[in-house]
N, C-alpha and C. Protein backbone atom coordinates (compact mmCIF):
# COMPACT_ATOMS: atom_id res chain seq x y z
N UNK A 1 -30.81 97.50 29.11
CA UNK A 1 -31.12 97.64 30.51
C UNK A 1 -29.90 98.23 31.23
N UNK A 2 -30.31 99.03 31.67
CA UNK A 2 -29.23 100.01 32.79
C UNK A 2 -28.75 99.12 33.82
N UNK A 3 -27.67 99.00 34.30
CA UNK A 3 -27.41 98.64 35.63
C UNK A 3 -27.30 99.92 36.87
N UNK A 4 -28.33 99.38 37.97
CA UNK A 4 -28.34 99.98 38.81
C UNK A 4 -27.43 100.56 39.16
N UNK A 5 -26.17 99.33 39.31
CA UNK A 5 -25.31 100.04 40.66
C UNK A 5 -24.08 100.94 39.94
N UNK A 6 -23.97 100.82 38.18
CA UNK A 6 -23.60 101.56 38.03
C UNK A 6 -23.81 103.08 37.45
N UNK A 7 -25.12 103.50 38.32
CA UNK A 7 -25.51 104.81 38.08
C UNK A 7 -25.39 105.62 39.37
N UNK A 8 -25.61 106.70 39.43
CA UNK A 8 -25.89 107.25 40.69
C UNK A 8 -27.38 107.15 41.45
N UNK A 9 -27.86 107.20 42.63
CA UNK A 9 -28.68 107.06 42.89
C UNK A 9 -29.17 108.28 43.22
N UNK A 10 -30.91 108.71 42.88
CA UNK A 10 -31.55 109.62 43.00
C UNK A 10 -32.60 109.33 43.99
N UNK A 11 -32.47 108.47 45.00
CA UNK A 11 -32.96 107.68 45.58
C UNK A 11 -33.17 108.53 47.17
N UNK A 12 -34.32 108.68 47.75
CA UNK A 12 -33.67 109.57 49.05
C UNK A 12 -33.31 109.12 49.73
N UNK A 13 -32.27 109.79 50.42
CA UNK A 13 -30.80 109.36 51.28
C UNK A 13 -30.05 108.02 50.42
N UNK A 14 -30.43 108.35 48.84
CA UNK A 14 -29.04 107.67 48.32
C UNK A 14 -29.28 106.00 48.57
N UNK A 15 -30.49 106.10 48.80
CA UNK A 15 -30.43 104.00 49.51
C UNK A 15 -30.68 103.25 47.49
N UNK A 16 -30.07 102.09 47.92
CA UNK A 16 -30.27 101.45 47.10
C UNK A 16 -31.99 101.44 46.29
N UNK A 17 -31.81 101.80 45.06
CA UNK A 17 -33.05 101.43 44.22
C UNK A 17 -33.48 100.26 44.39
N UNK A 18 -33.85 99.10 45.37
CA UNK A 18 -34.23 97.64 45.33
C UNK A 18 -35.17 97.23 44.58
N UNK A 19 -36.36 98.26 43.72
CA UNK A 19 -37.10 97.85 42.80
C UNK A 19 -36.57 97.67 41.59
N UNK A 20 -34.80 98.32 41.39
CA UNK A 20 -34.54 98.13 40.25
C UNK A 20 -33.50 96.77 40.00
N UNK A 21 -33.11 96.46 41.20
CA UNK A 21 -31.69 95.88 41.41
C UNK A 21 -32.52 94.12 40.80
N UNK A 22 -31.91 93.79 40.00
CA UNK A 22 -31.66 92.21 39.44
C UNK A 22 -30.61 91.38 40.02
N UNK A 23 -30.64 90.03 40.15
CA UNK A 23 -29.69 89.23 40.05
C UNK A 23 -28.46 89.43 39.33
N UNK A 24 -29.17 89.78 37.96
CA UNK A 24 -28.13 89.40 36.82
C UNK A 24 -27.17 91.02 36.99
N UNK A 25 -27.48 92.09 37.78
CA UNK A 25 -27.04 93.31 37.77
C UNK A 25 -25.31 93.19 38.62
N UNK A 26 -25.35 92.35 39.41
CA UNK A 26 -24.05 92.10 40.56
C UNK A 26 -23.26 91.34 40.03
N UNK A 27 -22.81 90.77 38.93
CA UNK A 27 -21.59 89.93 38.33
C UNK A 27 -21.15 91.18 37.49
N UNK A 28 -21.92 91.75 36.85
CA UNK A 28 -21.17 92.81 36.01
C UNK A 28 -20.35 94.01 37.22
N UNK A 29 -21.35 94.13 37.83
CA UNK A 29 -21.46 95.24 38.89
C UNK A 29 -19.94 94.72 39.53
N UNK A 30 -19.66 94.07 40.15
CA UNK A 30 -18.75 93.53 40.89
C UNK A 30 -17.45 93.79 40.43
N UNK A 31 -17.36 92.94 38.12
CA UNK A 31 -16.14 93.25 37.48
C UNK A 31 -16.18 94.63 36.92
N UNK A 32 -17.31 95.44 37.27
CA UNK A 32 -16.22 97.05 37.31
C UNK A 32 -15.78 97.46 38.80
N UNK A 33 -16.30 97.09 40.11
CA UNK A 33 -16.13 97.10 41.29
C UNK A 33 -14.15 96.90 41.38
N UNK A 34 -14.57 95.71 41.23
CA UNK A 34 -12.83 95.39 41.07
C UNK A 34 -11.74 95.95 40.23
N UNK A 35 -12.72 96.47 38.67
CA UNK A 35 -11.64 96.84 37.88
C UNK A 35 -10.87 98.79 38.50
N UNK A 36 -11.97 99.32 39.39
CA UNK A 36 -11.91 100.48 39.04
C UNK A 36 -11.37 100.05 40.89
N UNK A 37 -11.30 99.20 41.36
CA UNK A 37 -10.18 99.73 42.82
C UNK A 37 -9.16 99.00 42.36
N UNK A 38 -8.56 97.98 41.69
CA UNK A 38 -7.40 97.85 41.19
C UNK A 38 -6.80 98.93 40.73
N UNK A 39 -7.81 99.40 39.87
CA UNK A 39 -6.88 101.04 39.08
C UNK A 39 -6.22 101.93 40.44
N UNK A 40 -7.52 102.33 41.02
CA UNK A 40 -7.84 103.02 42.20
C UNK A 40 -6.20 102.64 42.98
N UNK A 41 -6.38 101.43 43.77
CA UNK A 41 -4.93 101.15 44.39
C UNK A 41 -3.72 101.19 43.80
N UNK A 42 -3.43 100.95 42.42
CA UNK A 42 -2.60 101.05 41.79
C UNK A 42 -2.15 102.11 41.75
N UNK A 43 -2.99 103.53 41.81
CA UNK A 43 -2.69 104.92 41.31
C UNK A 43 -2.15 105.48 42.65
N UNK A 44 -2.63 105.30 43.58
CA UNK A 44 -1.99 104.92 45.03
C UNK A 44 -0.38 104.58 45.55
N UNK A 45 -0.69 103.65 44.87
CA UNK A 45 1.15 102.87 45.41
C UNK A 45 2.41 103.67 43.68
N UNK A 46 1.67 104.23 42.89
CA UNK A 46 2.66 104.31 42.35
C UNK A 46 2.68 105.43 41.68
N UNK A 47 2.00 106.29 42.71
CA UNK A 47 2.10 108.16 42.84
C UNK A 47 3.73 108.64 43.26
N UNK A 48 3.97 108.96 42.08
CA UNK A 48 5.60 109.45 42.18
C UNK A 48 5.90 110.82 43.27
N UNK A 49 4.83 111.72 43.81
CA UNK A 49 4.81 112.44 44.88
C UNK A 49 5.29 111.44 46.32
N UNK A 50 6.05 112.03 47.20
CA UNK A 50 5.86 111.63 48.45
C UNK A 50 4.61 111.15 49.53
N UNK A 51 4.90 109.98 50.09
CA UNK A 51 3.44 109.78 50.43
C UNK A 51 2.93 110.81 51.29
N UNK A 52 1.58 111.17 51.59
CA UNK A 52 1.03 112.05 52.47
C UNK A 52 -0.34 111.43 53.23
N UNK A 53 -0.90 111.44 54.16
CA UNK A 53 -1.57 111.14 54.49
C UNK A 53 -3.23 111.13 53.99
N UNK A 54 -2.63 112.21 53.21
CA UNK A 54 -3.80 112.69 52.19
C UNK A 54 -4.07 111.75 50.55
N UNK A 55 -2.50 111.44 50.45
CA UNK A 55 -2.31 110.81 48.64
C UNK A 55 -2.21 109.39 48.98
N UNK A 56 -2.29 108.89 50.12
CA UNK A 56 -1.74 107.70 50.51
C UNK A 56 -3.26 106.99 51.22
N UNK A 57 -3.73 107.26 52.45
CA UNK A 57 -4.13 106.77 53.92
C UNK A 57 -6.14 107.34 52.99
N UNK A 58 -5.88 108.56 52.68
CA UNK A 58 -7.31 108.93 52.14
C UNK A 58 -7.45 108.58 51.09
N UNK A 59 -6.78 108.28 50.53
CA UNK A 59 -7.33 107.91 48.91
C UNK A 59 -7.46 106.13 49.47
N UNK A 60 -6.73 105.85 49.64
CA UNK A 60 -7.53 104.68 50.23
C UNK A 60 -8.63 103.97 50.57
N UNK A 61 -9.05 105.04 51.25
CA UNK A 61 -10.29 104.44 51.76
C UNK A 61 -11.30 105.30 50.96
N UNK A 62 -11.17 106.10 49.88
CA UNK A 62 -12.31 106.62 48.81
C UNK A 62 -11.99 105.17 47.47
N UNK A 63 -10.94 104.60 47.41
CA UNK A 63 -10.45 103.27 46.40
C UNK A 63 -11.73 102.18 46.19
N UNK A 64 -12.49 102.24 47.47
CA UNK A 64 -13.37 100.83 47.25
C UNK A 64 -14.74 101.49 47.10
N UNK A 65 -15.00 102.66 46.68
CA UNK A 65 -16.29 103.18 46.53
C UNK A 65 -17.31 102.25 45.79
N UNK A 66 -17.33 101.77 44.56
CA UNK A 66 -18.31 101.53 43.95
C UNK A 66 -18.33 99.87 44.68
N UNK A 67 -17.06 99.10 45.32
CA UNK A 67 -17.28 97.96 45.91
C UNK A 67 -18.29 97.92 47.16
N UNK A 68 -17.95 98.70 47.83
CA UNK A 68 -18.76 99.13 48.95
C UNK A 68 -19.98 99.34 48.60
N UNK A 69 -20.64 99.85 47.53
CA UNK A 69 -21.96 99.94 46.90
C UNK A 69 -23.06 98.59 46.88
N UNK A 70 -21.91 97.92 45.80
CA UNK A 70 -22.27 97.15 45.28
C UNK A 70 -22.23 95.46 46.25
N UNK A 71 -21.21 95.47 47.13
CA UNK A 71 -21.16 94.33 48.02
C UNK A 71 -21.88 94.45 49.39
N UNK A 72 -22.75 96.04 49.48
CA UNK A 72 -23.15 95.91 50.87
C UNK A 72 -24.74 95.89 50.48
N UNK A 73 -25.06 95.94 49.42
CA UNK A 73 -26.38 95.46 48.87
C UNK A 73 -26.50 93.87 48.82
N UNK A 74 -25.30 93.49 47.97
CA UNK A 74 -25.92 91.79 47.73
C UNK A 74 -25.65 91.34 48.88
N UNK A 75 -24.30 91.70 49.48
CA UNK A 75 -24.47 90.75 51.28
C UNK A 75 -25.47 90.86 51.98
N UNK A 76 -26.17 92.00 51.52
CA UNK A 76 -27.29 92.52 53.06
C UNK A 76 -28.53 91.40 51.89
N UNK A 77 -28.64 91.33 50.78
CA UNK A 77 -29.80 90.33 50.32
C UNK A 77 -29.23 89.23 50.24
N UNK A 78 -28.33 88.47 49.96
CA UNK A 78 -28.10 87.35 49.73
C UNK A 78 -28.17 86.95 51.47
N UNK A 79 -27.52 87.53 52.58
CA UNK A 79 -28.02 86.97 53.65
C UNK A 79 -29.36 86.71 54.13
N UNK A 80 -30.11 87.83 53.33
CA UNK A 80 -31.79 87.92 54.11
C UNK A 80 -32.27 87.01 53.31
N UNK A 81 -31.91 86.83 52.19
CA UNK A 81 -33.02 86.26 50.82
C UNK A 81 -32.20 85.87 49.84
N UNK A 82 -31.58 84.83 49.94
CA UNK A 82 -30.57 83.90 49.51
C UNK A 82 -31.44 83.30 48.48
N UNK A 83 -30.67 82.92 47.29
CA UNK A 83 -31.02 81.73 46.23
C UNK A 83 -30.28 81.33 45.10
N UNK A 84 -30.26 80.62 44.59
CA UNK A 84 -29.33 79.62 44.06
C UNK A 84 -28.64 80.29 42.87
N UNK A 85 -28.70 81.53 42.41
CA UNK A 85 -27.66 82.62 41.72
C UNK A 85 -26.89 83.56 42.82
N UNK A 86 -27.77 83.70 43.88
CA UNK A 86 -26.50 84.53 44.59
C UNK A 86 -25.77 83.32 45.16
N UNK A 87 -26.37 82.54 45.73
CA UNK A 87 -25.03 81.27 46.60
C UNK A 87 -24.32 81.41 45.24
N UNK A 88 -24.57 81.00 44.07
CA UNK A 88 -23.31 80.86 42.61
C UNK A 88 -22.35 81.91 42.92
N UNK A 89 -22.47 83.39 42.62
CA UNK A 89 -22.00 84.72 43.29
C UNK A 89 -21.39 84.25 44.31
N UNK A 90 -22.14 84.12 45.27
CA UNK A 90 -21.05 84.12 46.28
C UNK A 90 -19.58 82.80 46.23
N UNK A 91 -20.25 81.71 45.74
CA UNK A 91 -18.77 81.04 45.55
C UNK A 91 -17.77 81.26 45.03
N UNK A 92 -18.62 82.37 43.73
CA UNK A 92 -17.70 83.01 42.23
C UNK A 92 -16.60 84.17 43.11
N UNK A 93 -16.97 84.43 43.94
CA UNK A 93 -17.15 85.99 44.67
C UNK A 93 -15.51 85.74 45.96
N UNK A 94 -15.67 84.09 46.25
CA UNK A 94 -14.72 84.11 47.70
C UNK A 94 -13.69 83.88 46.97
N UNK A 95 -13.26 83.15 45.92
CA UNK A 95 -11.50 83.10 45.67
C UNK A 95 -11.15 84.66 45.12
N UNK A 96 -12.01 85.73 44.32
CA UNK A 96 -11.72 86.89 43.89
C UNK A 96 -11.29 87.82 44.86
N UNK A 97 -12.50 87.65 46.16
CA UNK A 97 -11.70 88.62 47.04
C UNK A 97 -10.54 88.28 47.66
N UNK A 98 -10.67 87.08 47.87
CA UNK A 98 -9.22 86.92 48.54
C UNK A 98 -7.69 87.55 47.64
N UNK A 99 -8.34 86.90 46.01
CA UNK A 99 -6.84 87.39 45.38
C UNK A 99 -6.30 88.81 45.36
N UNK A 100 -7.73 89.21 45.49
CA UNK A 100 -7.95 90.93 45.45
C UNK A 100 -6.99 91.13 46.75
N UNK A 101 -7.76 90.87 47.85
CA UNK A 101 -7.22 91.51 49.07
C UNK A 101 -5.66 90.93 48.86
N UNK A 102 -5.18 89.94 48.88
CA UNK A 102 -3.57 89.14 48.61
C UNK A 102 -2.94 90.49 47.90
N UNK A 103 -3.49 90.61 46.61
CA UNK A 103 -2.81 91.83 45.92
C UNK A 103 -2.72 92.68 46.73
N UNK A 104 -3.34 93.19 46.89
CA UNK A 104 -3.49 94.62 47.86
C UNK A 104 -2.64 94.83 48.64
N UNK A 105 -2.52 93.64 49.60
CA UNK A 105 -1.36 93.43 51.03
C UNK A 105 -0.42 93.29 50.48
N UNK A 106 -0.29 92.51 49.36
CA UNK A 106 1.39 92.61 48.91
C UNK A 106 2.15 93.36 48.22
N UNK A 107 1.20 94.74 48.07
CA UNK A 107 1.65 95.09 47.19
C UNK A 107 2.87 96.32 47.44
N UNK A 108 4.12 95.88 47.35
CA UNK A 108 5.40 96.31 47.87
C UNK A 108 5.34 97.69 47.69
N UNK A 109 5.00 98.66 46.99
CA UNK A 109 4.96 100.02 46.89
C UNK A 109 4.27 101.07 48.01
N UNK A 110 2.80 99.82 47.27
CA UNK A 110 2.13 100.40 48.68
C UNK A 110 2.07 100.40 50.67
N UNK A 111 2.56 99.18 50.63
CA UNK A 111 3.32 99.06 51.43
C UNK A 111 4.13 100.02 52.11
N UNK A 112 5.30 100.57 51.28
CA UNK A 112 6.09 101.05 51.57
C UNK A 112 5.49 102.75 52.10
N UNK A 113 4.57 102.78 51.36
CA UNK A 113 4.26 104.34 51.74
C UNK A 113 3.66 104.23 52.90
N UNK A 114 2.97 102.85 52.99
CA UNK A 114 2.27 103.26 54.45
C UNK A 114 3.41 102.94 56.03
N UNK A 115 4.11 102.23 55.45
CA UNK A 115 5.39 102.10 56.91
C UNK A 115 6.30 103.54 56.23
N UNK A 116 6.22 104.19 55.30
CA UNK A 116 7.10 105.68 55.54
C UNK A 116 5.94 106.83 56.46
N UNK A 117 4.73 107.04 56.20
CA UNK A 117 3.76 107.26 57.02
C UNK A 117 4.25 107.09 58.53
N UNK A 118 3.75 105.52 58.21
CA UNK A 118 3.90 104.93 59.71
C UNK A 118 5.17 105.34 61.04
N UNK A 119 6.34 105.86 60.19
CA UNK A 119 7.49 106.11 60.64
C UNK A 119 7.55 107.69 60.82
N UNK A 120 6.63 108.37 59.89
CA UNK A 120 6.57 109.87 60.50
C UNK A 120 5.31 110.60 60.40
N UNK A 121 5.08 110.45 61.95
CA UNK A 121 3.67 110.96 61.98
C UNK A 121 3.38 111.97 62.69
N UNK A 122 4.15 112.99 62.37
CA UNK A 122 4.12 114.61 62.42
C UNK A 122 3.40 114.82 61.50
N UNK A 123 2.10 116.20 62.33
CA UNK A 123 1.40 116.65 61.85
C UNK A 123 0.06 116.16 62.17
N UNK A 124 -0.52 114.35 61.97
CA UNK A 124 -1.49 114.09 62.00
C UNK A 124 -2.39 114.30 63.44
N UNK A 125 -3.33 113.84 63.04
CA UNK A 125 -3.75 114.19 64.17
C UNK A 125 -4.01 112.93 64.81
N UNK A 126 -4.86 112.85 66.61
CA UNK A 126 -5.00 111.18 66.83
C UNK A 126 -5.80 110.24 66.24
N UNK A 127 -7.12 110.89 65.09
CA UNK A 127 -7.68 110.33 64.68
C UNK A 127 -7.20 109.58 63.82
N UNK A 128 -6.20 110.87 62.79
CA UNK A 128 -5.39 110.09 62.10
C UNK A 128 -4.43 108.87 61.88
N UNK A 129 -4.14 109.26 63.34
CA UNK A 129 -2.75 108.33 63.75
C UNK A 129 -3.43 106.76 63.80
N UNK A 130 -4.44 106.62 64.49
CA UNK A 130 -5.37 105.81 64.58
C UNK A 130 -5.66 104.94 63.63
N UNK A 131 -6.12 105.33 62.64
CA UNK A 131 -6.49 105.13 60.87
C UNK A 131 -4.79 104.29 60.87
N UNK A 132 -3.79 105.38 60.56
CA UNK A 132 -2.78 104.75 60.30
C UNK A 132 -2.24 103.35 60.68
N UNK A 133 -2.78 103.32 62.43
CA UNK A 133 -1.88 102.14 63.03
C UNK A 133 -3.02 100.79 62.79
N UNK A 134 -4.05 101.15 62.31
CA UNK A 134 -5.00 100.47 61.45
C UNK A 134 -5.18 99.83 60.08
N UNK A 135 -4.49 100.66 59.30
CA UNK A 135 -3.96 100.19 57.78
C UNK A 135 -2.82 99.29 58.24
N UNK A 136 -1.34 99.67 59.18
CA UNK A 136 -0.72 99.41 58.99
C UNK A 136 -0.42 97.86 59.95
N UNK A 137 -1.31 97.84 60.88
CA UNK A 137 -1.39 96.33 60.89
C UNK A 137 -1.72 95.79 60.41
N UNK A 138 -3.34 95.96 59.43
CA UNK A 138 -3.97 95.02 58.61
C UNK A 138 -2.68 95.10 57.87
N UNK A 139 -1.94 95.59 57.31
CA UNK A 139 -1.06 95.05 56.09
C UNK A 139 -0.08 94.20 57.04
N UNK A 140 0.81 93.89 57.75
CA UNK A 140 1.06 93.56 58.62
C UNK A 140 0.85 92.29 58.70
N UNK A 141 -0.44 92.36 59.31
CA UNK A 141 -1.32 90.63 59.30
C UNK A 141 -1.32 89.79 58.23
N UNK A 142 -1.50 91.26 57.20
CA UNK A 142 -1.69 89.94 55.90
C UNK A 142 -0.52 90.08 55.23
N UNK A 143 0.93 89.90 56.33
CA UNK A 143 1.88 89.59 55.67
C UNK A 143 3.12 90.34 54.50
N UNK A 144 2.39 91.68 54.57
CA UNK A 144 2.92 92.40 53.77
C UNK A 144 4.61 92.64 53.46
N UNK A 145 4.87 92.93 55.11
CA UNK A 145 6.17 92.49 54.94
C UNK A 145 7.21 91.34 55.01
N UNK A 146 6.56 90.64 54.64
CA UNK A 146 7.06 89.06 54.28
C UNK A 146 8.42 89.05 53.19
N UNK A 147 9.52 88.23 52.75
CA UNK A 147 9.72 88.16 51.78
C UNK A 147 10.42 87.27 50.99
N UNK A 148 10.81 86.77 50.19
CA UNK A 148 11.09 85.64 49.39
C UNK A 148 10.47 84.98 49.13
N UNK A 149 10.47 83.31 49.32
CA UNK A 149 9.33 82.21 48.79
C UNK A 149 8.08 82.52 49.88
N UNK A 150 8.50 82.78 51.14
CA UNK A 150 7.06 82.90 51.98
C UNK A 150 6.27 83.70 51.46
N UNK A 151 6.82 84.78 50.76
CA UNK A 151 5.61 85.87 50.23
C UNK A 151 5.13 85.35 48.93
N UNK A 152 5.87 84.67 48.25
CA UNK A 152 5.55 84.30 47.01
C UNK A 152 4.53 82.94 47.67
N UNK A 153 4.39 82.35 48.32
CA UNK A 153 3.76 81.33 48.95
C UNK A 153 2.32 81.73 49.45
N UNK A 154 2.50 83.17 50.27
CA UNK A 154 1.14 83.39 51.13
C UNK A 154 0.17 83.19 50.01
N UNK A 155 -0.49 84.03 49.23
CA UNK A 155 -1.47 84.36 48.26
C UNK A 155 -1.71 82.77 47.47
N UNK A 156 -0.69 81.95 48.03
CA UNK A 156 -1.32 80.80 46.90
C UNK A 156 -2.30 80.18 48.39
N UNK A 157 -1.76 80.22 49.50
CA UNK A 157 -2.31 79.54 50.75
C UNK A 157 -3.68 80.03 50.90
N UNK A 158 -3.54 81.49 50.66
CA UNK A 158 -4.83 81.93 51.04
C UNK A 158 -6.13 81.77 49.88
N UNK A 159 -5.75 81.39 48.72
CA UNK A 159 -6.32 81.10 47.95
C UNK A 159 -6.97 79.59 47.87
N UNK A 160 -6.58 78.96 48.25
CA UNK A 160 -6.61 77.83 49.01
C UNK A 160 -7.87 77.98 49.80
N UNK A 161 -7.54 78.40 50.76
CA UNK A 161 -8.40 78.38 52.14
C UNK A 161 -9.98 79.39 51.64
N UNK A 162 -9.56 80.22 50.49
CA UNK A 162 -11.20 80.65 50.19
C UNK A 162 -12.07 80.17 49.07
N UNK A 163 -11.08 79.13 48.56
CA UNK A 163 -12.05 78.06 47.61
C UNK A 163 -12.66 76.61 49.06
């Protein structure tokens, strides 16, 4: 059996196949979701080119493609039409993102490209700039530039708080 969400859809306007989509299709779906924006962010923060708004700020936000697929289907059903494998999912689902997102924010490389960005923003435009002062608070908020035991501390707190 194929999994839906990891095919393309021939579907018009691309909407989710819902006659094909299973329960059992979103746990798999999810651990390539995660495996392929870990890669995704990783390839990101540790692009030996100078950051650019382009190698940095856009690849970014193309990083969570197949998550975005796959989490705006089961949220939009598990809210409408909830049952006792997606509530499982979803419990399985809240300490992962958090560690996910923890990684993400802390992750010192990436980081760094987006406050070198952040520090020269010749060229962009205001939309851009926008985007930028957008990444660069969310990282910000979640602490990014933190450092010593507090940073080594956040990600256990927040892990915490989503179990």
């Amino acid at each position: 059996m194929t999994n839906p969400f990891l095919t393309n859809w021939s579907t018009p306007f691309e909407l989710p196949p819902f006659d094909q989509i299973k329960d059992e299709h979103f746990a798999p779906a999810f651990d390539e979701a995660f495996k392929q924006s870990r890669a995704a962010i990783n390839a990101i923060a540790d692009n030996p080119e100078p950051p650019t708004y382009a190698n940095t700020i856009d690849a970014l936000e193309r990083a969570d493609e197949l998550m975005e697929k796959v989490a705006g289907v089961f949220f939009n059903i598990s809210g409408s039409d909830s049952n006792e494998a997606r509530q499982a999912l979803q419990r399985d689902l809240a300490p992962r993102f958090t560690a996910f997102n923890s990684e993400t924010m802390m992750n010192e490389a990436l980081f760094k490209r987006i406050e070198t960005l952040n520090a020269n923003r010749t060229g962009n435009s205001a939309e851009q700039n926008r985007v930028l002062d957008l990444y660069h608070r969310r990282f910000v908020r979640a602490s990014a530039n933190l450092t010593g035991d507090a940073k080594k501390r956040m990600p256990e707190g927040t892990s915490r708080l989503a179990a």
